[in-house]
Protein backbone atom coordinates (compact mmCIF):
# COMPACT_ATOMS: atom_id res chain seq x y z
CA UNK A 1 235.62 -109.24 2.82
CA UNK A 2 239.25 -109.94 3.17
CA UNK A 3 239.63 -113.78 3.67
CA UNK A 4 242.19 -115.47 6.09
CA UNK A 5 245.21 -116.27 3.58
CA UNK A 6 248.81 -116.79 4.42
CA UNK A 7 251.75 -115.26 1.76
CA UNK A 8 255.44 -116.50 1.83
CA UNK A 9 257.08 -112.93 0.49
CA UNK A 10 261.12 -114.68 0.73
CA UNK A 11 262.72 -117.76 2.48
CA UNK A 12 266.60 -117.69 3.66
CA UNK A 13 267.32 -121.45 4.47
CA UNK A 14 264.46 -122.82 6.56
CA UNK A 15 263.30 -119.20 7.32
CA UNK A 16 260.69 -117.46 5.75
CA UNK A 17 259.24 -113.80 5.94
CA UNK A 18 256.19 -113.25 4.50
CA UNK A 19 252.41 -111.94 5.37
CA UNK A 20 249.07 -113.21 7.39
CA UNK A 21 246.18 -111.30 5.92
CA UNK A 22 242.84 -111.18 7.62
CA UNK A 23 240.04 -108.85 7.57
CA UNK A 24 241.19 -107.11 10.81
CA UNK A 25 244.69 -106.46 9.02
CA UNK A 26 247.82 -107.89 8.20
CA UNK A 27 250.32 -109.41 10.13
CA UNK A 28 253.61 -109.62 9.40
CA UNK A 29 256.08 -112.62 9.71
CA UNK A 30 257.92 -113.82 11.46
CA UNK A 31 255.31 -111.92 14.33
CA UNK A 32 255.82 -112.11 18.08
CA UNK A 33 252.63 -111.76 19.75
CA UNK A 34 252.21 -109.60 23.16
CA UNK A 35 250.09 -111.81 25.86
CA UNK A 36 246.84 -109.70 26.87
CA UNK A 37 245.75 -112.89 29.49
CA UNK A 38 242.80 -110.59 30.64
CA UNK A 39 242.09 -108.69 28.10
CA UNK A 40 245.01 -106.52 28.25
CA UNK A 41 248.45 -106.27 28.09
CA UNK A 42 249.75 -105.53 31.73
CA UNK A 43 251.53 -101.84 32.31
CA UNK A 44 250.42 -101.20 28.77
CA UNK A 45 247.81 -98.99 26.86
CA UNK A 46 246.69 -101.07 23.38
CA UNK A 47 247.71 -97.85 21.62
CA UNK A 48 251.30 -98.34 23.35
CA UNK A 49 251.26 -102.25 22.38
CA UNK A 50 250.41 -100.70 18.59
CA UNK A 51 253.19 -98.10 18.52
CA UNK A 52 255.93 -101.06 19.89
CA UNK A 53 254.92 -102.46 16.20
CA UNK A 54 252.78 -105.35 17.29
CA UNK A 55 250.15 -106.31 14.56
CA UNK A 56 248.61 -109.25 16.75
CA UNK A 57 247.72 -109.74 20.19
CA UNK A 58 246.64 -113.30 22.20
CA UNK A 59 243.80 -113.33 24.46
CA UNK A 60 243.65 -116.39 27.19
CA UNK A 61 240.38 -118.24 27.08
CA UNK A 62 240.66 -119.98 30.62
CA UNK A 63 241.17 -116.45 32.25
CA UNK A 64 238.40 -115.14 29.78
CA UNK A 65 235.74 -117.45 30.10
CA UNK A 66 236.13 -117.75 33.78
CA UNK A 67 236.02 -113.65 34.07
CA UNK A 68 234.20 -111.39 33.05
CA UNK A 69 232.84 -114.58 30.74
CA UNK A 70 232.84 -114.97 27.55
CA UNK A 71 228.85 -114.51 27.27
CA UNK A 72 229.40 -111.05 29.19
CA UNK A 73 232.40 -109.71 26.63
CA UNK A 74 229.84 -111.07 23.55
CA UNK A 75 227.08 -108.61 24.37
CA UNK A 76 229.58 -105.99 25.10
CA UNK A 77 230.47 -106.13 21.27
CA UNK A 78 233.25 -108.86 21.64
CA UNK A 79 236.65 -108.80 23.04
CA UNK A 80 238.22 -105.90 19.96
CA UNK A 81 235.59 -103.27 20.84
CA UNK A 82 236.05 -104.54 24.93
CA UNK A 83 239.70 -104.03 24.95
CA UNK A 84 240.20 -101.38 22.48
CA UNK A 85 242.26 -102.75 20.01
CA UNK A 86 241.04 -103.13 16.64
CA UNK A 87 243.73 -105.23 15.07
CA UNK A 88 243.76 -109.30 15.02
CA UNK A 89 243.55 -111.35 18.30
CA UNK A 90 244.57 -114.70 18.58
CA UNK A 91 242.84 -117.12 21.96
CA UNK A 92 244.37 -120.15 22.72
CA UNK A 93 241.60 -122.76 23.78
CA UNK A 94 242.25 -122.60 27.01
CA UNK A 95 243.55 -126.66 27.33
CA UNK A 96 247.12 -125.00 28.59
CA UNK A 97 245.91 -123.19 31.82
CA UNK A 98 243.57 -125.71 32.82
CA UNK A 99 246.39 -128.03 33.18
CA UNK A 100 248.75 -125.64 34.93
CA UNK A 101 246.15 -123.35 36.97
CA UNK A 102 242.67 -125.43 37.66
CA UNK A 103 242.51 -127.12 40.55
CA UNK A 104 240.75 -130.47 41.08
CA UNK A 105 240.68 -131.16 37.43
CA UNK A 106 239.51 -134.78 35.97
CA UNK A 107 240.11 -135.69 32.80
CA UNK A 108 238.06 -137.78 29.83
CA UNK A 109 237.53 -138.57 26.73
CA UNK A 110 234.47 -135.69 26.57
CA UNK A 111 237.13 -133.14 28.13
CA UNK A 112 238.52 -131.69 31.32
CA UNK A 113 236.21 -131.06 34.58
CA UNK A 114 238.04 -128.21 36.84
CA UNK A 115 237.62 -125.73 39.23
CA UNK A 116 238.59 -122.37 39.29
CA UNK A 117 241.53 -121.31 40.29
CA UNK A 118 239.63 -117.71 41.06
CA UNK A 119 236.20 -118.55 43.56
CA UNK A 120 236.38 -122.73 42.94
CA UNK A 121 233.33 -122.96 41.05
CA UNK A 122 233.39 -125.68 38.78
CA UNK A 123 233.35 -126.13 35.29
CA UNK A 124 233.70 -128.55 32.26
CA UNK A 125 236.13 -127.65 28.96
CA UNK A 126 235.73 -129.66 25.66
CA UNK A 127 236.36 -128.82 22.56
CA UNK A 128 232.71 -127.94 21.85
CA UNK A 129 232.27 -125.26 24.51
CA UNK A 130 236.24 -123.66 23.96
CA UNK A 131 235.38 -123.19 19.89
CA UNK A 132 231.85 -121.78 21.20
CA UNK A 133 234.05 -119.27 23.97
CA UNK A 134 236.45 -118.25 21.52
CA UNK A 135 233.72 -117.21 18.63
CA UNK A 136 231.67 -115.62 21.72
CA UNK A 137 235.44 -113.76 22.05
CA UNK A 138 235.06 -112.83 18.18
CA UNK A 139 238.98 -113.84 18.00
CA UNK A 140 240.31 -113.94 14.57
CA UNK A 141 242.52 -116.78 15.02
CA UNK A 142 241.27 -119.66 16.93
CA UNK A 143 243.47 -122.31 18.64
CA UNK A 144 241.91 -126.03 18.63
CA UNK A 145 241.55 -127.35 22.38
CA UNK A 146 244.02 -130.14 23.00
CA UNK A 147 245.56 -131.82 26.32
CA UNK A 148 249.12 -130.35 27.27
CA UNK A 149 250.63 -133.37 29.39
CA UNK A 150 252.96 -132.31 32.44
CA UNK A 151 256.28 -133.55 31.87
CA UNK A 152 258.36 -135.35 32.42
CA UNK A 153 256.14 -137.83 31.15
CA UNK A 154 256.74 -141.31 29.86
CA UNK A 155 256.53 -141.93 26.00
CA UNK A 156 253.47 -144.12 26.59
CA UNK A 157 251.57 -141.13 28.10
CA UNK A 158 252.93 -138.51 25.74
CA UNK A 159 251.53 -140.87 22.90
CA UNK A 160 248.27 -141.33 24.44
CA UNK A 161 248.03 -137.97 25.48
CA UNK A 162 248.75 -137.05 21.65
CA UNK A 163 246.40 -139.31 20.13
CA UNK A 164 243.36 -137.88 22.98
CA UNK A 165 244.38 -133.99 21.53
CA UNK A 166 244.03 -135.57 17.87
CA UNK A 167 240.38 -136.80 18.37
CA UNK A 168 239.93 -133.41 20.50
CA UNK A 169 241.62 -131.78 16.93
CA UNK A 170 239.07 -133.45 15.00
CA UNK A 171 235.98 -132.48 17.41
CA UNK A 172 237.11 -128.79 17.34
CA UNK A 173 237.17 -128.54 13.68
CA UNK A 174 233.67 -129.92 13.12
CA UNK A 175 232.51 -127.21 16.32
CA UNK A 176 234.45 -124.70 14.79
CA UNK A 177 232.25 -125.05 11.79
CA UNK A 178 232.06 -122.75 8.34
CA UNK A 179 233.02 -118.82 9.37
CA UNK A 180 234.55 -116.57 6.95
CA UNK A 181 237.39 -114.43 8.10
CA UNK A 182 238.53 -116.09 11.00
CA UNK A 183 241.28 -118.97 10.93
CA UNK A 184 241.31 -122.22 12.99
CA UNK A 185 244.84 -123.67 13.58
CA UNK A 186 245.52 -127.23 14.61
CA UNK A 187 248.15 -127.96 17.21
CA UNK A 188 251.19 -130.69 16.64
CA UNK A 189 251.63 -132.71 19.97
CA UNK A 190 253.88 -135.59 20.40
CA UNK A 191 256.90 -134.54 22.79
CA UNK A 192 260.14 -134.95 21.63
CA UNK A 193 259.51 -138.02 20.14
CA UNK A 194 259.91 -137.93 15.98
CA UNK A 195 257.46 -140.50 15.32
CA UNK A 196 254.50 -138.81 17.41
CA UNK A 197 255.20 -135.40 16.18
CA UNK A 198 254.67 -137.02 12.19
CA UNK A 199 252.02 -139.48 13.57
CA UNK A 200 250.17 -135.98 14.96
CA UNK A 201 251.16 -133.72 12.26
CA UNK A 202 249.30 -136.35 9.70
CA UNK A 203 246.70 -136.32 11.61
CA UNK A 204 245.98 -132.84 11.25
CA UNK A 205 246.72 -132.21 7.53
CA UNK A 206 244.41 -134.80 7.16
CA UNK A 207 241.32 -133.29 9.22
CA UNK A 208 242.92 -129.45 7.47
CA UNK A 209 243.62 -125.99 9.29
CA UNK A 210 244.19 -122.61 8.29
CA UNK A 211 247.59 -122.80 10.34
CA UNK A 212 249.18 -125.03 12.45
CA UNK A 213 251.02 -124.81 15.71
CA UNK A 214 253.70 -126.65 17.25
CA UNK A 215 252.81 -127.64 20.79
CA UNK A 216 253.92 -129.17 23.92
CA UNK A 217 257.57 -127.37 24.06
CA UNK A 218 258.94 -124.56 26.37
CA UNK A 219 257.59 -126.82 28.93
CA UNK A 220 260.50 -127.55 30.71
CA UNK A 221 262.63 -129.57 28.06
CA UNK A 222 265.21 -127.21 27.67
CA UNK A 223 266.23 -125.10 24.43
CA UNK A 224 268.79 -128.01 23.23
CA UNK A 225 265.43 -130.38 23.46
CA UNK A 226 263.06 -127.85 21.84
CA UNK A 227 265.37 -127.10 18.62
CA UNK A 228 265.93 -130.10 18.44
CA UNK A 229 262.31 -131.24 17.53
CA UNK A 230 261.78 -128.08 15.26
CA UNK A 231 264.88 -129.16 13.33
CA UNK A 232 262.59 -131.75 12.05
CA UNK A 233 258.76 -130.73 13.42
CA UNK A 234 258.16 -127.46 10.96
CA UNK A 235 259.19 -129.80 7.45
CA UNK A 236 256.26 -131.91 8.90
CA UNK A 237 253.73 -129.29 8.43
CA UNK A 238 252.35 -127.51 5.17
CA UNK A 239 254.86 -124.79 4.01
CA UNK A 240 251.88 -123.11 2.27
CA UNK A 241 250.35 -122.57 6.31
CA UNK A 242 251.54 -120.45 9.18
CA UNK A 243 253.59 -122.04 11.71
CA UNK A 244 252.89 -120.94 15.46
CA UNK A 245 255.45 -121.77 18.23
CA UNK A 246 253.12 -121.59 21.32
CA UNK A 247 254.89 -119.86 24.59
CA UNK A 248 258.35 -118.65 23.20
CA UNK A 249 260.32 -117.24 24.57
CA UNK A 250 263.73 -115.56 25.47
CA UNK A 251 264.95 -113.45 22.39
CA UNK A 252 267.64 -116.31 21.65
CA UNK A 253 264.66 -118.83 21.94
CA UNK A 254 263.02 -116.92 18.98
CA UNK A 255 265.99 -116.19 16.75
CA UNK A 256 266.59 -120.15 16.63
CA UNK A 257 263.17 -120.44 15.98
CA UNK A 258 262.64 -118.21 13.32
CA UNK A 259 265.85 -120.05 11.94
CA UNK A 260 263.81 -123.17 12.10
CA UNK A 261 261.19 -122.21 9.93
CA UNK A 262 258.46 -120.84 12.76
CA UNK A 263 256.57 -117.78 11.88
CA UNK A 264 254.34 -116.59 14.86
CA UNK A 265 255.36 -117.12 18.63
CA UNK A 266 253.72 -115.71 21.79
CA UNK A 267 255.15 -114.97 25.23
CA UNK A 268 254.17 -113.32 28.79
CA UNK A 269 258.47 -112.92 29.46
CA UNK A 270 258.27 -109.04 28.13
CA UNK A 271 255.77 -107.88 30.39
CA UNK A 272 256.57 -110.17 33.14
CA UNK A 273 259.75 -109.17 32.96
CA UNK A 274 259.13 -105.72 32.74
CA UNK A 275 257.28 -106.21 36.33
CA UNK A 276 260.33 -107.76 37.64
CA UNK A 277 262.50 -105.15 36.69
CA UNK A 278 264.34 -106.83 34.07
CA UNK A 279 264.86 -105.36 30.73
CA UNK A 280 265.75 -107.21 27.74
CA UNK A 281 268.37 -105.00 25.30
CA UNK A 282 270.46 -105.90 22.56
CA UNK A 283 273.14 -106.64 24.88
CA UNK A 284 271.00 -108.96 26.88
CA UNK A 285 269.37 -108.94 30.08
CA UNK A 286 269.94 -106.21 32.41
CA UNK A 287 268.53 -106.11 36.03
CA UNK A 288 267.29 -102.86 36.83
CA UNK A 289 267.48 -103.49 41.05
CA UNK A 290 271.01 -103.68 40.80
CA UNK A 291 272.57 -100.97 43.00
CA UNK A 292 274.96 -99.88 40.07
CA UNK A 293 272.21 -98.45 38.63
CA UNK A 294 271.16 -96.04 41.50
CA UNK A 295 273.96 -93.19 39.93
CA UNK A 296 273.96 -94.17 36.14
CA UNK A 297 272.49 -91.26 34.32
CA UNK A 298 272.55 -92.96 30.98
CA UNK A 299 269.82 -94.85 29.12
CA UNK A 300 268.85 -98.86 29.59
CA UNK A 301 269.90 -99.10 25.48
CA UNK A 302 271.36 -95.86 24.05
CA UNK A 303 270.05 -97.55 20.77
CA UNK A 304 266.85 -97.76 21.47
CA UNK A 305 263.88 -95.24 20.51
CA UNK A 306 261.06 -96.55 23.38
CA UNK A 307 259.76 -94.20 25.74
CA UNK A 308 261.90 -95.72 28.62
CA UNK A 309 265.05 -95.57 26.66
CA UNK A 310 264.60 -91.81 24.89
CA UNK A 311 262.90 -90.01 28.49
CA UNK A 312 264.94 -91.46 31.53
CA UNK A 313 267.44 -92.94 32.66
CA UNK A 314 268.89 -96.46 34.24
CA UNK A 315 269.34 -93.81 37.22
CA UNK A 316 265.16 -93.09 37.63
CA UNK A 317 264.22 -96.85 36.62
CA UNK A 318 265.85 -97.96 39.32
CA UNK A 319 264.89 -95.63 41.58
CA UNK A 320 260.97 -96.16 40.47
CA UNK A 321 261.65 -99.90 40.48
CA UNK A 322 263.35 -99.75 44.41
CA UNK A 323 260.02 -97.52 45.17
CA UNK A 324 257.38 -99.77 43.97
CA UNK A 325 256.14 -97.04 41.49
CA UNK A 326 253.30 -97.77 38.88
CA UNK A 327 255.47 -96.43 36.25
CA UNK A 328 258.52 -98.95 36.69
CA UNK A 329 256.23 -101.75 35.35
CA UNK A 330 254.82 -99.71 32.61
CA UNK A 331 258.29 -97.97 31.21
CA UNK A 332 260.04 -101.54 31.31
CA UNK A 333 257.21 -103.53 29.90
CA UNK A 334 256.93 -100.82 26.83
CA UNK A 335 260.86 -101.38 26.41
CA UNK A 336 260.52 -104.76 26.91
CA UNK A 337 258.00 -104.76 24.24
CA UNK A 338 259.44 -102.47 21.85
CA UNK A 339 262.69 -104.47 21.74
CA UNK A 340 261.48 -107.96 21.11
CA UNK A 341 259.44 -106.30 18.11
CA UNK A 342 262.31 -104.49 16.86
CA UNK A 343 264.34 -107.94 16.91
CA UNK A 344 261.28 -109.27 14.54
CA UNK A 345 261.55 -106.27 12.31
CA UNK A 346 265.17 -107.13 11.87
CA UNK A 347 264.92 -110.78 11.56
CA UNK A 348 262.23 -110.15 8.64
CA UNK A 349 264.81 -107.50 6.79
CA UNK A 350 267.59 -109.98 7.16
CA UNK A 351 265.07 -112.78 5.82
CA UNK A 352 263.77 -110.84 3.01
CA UNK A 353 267.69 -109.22 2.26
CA UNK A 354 268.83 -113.45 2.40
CA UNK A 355 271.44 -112.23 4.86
CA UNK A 356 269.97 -114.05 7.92
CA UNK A 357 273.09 -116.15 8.53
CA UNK A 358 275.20 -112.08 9.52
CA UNK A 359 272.17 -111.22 11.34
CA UNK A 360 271.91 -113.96 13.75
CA UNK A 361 275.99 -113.98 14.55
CA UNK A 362 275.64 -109.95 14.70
CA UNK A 363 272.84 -110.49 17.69
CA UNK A 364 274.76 -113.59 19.15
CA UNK A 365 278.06 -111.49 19.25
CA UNK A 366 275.79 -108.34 20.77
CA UNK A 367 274.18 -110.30 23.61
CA UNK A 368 277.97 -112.50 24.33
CA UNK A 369 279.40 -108.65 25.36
CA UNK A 370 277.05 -108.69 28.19
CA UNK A 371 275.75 -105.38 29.70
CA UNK A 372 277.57 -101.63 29.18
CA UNK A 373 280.39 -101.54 31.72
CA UNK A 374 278.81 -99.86 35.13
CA UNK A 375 280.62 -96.36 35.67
């Protein structure tokens, strides 16, 4: 059986390109992962996710656990053979939506107390019960359950708050217990503060994970803020370990991270977007209401080999978009998709090639021309 193991194939300053192996297949780094919250990815068949080029998917554990349940997708064969898609799944632990969706919610040392945000019933999170939801899940990568605290928060709380998800770290390891195959990753709190982040991020090489994520940012803090820490927060973790960057982001968001040494990130912004009727393209965004649309009979990215871009044109999107058609959300989430992994194909050539440096001015340079002139 394949084990969980982590390869660094080239670096090009802090970046690094390399390979995630598990027994459900490789993925490749740097890897953005598509957010299937309910077991899917919205507007999208998991064949469709596959052919964008993702090789990993995240599952939600709060959305899981609280429908169909966790027990239910466990004696339907677990959440691969449930959703369809055979290829690794990461679940986060479920600490995130708790925060930002429960209501009523009372926290302790044992864990969080909440009620659902779908019916109200009520129900207790710790790290106990989210490593025994996510192995229910069958997930390949597991996420640790820690406390996300809602900023803007003092230093005092974003310390304390740190030193709670440490002990939870800890707990969550010894739950997670001995299974081959699947990975456990430990998640660096500690705001933007230097000496919480390396107070955290000892913490957890100490207790030891199969990767390690850097928490607590795209929360608000603004991309200055979140560089900022990962200018110093990925040389605090093992270089020998994946690095996750939890809820990024806009394309920009992930070049600088990538830059920064990151090598997995996760977002709902392609699909949501796609919803919304915005479309991400090499050129940036591009708002496919917009009534100078309604007449343009060429494609949203004449570069670009998705479905959306190669069948129809800006012309039809909008008009499916303006008409509340199925189709809009599924042909803009697919591009959506399909672009943000073509950016991570190109940022691992340009990693492994040491030519990251051109690559990132080339796509800076791109995005500054804004959108194709209107006709």
């Amino acid at each position: 059986m394949t084990k969980f193991s982590f390869t660094r194939n080239a670096t090009d300053g802090a970046a690094r390109t390399g390979v995630i192996d598990t027994p459900r297949g490789q993925i490749r780094t740097p890897a953005f992962m598509p957010v299937g919250t309910a077991a899917t990815v919205k507007a999208m068949m998991p064949e469709s996710v596959a052919a964008t080029g993702a090789d990993i998917l995240l599952g939600n554990t709060y959305h899981l656990m609280l429908r169909p349940t966790a027990e239910r997708i466990a004696g339907l064969g677990g959440l691969h053979t449930f959703m369809n898609w055979d290829k690794p799944i990461l679940t986060d632990s479920g600490g995130f939506q708790v925060m930002s969706l429960a209501s009523l919610r009372k926290l302790t040392e044992e864990g969080v107390r909440f009620a659902s945000h779908i019916d109200g019933s009520k129900h207790m999170l710790t790290p106990e019960r989210s490593m025994e939801i996510q192995k229910l899940l069958g997930s390949d990568i597991v996420m640790c359950f820690d406390e996300c605290p809602a900023l803007p928060a003092t230093e005092a709380e974003v310390a304390a708050s740190m030193r709670l998800s440490m002990r939870w770290a800890q707990r969550s390891r010894d739950a997670f217990g001995d299974r081959p195959g699947h990975a456990l990753f430990g998640i660096q709190q500690g705001g933007v503060t230097r000496e919480l982040r390396a107070e955290s991020a000892e913490k957890l090489k100490e207790i030891g994970f199969d990767g390690y994520a850097v928490g607590g940012l795209a929360v608000g803090e603004g991309q200055e803020a979140m560089f900022g820490v990962l200018d110093y927060a990925c040389d605090m973790l093992p270089e020998d370990k994946p690095r996750y960057l939890m809820g990024v982001g806009k394309p920009d968001d992930i070049v600088g991270a990538v830059e920064r040494g990151i090598d997995m990130m996760d977002c709902v912004l392609p699909s949501r977007s796609g919803r919304t009727g915005q479309a991400w393209t090499r050129r940036g965004q591009v708002n496919i209401k917009n009534a100078r649309h309604a007449d343009d009979p060429r494609p949203l990215d004449e570069a670009c080999s998705c479905p959306a871009c190669s069948n129809y044109s800006r012309a039809y999107l909008h008009h499916v978009f303006r008409s509340q058609e199925m189709i809009s959300g599924m042909l803009l989430t697919w591009h959506n998709l399909h672009y943000y992994q073509e950016l991570m194909a190109g940022l691992r050539a340009a990693i492994s090639e040491g030519r990251l440096a051109a690559f990132v001015a080339d796509f800076h340079a791109l995005r500054a021309q804004g959108d194709i002139e209107p006709l």
